[in-house]
N, C-alpha and C. Protein backbone atom coordinates (compact mmCIF):
# COMPACT_ATOMS: atom_id res chain seq x y z
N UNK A 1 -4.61 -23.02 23.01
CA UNK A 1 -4.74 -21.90 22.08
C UNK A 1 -4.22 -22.33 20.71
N UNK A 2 -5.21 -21.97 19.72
CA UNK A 2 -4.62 -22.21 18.34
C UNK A 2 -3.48 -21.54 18.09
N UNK A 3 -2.44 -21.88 17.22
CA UNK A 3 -1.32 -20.85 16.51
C UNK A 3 -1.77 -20.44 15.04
N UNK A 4 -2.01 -18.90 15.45
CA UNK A 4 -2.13 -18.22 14.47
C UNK A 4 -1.03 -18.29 13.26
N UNK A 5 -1.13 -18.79 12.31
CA UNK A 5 -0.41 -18.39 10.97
C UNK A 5 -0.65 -17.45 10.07
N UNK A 6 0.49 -16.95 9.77
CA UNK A 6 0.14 -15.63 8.79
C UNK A 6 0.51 -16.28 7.19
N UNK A 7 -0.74 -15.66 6.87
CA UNK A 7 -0.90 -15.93 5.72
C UNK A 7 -0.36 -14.93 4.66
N UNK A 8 0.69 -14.10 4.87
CA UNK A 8 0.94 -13.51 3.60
C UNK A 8 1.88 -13.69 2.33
N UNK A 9 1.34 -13.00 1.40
CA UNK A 9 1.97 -13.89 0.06
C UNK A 9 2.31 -12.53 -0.83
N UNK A 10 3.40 -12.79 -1.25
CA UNK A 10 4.70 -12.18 -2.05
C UNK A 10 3.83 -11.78 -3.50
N UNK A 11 3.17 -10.42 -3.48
CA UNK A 11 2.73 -10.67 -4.73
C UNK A 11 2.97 -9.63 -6.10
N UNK A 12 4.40 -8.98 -5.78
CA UNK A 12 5.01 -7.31 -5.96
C UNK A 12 6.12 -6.90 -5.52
N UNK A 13 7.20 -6.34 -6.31
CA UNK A 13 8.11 -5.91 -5.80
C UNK A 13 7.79 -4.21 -5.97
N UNK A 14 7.87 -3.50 -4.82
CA UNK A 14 7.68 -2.12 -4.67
C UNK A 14 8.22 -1.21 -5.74
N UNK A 15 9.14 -1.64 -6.64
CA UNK A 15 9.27 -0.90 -7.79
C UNK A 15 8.37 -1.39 -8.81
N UNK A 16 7.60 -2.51 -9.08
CA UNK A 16 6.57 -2.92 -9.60
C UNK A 16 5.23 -1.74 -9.85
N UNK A 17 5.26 -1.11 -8.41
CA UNK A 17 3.88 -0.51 -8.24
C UNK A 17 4.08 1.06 -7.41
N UNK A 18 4.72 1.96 -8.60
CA UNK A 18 5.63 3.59 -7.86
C UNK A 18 4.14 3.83 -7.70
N UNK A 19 4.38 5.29 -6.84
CA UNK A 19 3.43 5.99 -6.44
C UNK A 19 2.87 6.57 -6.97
N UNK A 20 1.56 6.33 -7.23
CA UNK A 20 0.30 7.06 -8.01
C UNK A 20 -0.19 5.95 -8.76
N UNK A 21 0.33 4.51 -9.20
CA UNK A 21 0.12 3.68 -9.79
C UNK A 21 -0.82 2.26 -8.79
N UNK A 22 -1.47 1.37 -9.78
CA UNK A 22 -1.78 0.23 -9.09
C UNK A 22 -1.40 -1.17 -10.30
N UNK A 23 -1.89 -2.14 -9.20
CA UNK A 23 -1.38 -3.24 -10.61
C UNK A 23 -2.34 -4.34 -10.19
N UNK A 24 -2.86 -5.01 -10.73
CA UNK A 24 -3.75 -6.23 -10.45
C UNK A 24 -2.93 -7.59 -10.06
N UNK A 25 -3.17 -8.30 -9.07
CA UNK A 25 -2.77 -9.27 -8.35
C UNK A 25 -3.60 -10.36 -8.16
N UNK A 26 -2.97 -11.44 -8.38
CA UNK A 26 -3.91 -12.69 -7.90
C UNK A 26 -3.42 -13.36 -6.46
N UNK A 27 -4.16 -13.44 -5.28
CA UNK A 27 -4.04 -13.76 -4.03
C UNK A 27 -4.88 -14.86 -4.02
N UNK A 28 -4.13 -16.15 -4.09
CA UNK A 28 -5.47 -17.25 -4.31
C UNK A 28 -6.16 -17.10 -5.59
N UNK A 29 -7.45 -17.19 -5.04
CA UNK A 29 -8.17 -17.11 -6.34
C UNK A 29 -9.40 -15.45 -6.29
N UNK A 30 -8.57 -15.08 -5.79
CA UNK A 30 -9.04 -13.82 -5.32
C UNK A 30 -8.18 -12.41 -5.84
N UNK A 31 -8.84 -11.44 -7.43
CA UNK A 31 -8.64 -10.48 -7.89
C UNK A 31 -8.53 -9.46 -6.74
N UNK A 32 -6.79 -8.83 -6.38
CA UNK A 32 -6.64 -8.03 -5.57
C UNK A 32 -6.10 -6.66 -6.63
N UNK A 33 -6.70 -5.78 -5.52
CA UNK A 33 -5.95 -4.14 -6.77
C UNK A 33 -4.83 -3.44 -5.68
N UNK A 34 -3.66 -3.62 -6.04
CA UNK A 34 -2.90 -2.91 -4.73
C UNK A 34 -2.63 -1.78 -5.62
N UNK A 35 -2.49 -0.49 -4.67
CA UNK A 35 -2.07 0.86 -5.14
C UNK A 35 -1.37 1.71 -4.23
N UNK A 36 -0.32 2.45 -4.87
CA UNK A 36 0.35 2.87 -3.56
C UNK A 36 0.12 4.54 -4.12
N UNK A 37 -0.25 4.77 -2.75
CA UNK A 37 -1.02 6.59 -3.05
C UNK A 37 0.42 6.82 -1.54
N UNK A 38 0.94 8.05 -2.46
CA UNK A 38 1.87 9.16 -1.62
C UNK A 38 2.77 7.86 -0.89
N UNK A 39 3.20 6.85 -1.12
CA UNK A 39 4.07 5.60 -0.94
C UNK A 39 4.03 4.78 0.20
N UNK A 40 2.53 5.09 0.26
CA UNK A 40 1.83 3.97 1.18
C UNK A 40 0.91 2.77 0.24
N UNK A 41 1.15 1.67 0.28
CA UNK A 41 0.18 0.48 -0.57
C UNK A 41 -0.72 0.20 0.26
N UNK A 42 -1.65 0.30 -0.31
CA UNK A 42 -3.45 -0.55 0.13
C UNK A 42 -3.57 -1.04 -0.77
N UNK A 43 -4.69 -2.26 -0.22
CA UNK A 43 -5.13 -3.54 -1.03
C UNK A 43 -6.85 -3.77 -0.84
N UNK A 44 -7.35 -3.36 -2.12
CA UNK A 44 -9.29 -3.57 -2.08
C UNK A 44 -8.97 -4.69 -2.99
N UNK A 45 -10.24 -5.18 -3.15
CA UNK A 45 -11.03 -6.20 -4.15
C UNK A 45 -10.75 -5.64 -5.35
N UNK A 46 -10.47 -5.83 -6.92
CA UNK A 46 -10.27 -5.58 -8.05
C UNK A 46 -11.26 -5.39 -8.80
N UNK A 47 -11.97 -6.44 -8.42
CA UNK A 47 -13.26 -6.66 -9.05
C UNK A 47 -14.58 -5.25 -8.73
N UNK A 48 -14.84 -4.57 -9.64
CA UNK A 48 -16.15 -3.54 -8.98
C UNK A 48 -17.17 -4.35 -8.35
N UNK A 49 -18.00 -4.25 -7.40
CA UNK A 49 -18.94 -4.33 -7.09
C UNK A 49 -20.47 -4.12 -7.38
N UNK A 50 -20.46 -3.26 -8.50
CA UNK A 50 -21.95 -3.21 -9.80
C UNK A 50 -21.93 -3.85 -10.53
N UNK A 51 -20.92 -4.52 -11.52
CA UNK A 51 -21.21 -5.19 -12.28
C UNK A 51 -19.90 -5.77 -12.65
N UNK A 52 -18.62 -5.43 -11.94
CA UNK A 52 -17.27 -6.52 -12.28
C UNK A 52 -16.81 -5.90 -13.15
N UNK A 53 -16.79 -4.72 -13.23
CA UNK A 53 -15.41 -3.76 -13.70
C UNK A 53 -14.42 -4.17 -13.73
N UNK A 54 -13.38 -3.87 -14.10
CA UNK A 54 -11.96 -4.43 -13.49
C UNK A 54 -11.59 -2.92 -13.02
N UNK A 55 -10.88 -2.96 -11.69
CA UNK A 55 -10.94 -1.67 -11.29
C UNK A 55 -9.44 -1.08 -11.59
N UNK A 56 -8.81 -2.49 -12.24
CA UNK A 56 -7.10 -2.32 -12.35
C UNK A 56 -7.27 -1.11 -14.17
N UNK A 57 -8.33 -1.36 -14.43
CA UNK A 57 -8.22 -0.88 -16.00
C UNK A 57 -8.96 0.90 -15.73
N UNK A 58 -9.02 1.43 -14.75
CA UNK A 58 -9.47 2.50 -14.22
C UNK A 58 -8.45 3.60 -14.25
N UNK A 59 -9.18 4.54 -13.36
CA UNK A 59 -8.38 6.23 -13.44
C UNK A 59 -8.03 5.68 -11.50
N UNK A 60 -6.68 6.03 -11.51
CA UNK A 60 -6.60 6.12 -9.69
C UNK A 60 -5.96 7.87 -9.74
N UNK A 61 -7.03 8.15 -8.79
CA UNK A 61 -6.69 9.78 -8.68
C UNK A 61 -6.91 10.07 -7.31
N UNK A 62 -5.69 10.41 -6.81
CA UNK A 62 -4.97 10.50 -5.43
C UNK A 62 -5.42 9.01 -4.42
N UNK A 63 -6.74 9.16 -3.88
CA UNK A 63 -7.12 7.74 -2.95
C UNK A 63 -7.94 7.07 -4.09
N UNK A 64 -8.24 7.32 -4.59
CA UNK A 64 -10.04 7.28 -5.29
C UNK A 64 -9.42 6.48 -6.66
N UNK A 65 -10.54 5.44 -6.77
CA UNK A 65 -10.13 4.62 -8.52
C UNK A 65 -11.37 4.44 -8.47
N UNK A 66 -11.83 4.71 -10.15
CA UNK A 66 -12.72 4.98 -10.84
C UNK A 66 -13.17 3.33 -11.76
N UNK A 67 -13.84 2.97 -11.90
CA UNK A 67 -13.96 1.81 -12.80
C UNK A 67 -14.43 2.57 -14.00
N UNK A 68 -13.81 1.69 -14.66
CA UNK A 68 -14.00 2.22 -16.69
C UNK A 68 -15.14 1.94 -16.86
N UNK A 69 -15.99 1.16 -16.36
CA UNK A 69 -17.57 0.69 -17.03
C UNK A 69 -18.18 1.60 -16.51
N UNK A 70 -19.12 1.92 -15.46
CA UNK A 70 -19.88 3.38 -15.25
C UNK A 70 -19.66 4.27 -14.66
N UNK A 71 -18.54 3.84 -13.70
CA UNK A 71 -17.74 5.38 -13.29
C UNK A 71 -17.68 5.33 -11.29
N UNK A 72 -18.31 4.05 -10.94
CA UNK A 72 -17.89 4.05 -9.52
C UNK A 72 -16.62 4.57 -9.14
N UNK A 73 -16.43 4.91 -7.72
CA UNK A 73 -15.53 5.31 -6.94
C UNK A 73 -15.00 4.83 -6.18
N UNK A 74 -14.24 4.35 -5.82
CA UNK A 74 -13.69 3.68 -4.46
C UNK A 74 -12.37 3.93 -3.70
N UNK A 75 -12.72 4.41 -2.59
CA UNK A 75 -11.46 4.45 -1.62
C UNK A 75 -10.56 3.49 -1.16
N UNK A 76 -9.28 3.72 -1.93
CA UNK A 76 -8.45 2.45 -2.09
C UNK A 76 -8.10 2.32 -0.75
N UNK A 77 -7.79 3.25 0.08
CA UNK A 77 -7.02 2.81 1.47
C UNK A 77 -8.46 2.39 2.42
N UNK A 78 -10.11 2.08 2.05
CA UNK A 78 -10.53 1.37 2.61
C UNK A 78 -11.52 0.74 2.31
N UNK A 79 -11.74 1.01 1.09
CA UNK A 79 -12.59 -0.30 -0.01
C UNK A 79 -13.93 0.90 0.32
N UNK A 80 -14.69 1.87 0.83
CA UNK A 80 -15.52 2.23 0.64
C UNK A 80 -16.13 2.98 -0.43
N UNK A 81 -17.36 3.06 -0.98
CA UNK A 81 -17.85 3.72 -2.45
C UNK A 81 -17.93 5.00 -1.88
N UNK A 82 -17.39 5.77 -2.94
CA UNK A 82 -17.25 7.49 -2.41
C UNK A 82 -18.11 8.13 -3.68
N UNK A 83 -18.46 7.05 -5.02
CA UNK A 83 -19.35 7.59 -5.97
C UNK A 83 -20.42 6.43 -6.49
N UNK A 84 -21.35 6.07 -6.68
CA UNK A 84 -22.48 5.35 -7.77
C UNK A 84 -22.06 5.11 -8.92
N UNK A 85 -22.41 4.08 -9.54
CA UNK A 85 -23.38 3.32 -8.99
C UNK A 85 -23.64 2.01 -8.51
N UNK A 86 -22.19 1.73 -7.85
CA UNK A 86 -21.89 0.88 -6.94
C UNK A 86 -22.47 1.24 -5.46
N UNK A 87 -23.07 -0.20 -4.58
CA UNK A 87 -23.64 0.66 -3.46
C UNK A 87 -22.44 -0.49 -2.25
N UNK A 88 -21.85 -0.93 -2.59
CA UNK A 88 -21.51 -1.94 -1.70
C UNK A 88 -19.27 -1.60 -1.81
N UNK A 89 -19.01 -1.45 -0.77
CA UNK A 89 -17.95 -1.25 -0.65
C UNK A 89 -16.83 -2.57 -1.06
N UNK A 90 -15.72 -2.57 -1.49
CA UNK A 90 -14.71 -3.68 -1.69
C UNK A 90 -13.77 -3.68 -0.93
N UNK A 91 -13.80 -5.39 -0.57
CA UNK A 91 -12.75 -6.12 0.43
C UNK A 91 -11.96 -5.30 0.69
N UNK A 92 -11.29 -5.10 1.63
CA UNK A 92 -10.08 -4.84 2.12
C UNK A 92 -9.16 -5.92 2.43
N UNK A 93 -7.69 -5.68 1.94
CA UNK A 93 -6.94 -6.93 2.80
C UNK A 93 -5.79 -6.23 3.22
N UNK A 94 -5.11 -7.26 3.93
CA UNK A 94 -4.11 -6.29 4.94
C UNK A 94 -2.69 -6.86 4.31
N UNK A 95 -1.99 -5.64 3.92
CA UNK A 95 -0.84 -5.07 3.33
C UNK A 95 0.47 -5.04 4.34
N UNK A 96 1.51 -5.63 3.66
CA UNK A 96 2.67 -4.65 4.73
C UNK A 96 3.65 -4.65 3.23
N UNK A 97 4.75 -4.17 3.67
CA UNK A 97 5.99 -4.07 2.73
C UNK A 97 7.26 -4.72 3.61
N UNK A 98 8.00 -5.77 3.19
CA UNK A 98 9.39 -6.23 3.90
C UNK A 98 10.52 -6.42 2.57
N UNK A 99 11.41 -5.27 2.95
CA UNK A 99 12.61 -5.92 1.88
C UNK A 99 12.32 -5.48 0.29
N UNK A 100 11.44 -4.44 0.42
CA UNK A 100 11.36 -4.34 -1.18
C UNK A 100 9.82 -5.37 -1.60
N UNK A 101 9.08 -6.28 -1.16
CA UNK A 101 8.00 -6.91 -1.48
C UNK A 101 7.38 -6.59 -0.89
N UNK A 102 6.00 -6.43 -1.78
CA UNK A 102 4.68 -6.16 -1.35
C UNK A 102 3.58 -7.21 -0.88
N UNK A 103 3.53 -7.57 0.41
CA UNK A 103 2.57 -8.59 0.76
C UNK A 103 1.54 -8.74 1.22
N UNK A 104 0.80 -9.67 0.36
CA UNK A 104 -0.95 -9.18 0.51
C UNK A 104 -1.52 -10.56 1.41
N UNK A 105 -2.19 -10.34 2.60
CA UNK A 105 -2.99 -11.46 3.31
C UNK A 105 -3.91 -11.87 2.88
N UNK A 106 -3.66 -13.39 2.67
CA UNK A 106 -5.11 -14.13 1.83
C UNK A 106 -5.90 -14.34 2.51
N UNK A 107 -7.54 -14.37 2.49
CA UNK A 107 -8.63 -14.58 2.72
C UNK A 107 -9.04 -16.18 3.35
């Protein structure tokens, strides 16, 4: 049996990112948007999916962040489009919190 290694990486300290807020992260070479709604953190793709928004430069209102370029939607706690005119949902990656840091699993 292989040994699984966990790949997670230190990329936030939980006062970094209070509740209702998000902050853009680099995981690798991979634009992550963590946001912590009601003081739980989830982690989608940063990047929009229509045309590469940055989704960190958006409105986050309660689950939901808006990209500034045409106005997609996305459900931060699971990367799915809840508005157009994005049709394709963003990554999810898997989150925990230890000690005050926020750690995001690389791809």
């Amino acid at each position: 049996m292989a040994k699984v290694v966990s790949d997670f990486v230190r990329v936030a300290s939980t006062s970094e990112i209070p509740e209702g807020k998000m902050k853009k992260v680099l995981v690798g070479s991979q634009q992550v948007l963590v946001s912590n709604v009601k003081g739980k953190y989830y982690a989608i793709g940063n990047v929009c999916t229509h045309l590469g928004g940055p989704l960190d430069r958006g409105v986050l209102e309660g689950r939901e962040v808006q990209c500034p370029l045409h106005g997609s939607r996305f459900d931060v706690t699971s990367g799915e489009v809840k508005r157009g005119p994005a049709t394709r949902p963003e990554p999810v990656y898997d989150i925990k919190v230890e000690a005050g840091s926020v750690l995001v699993r690389s791809k």
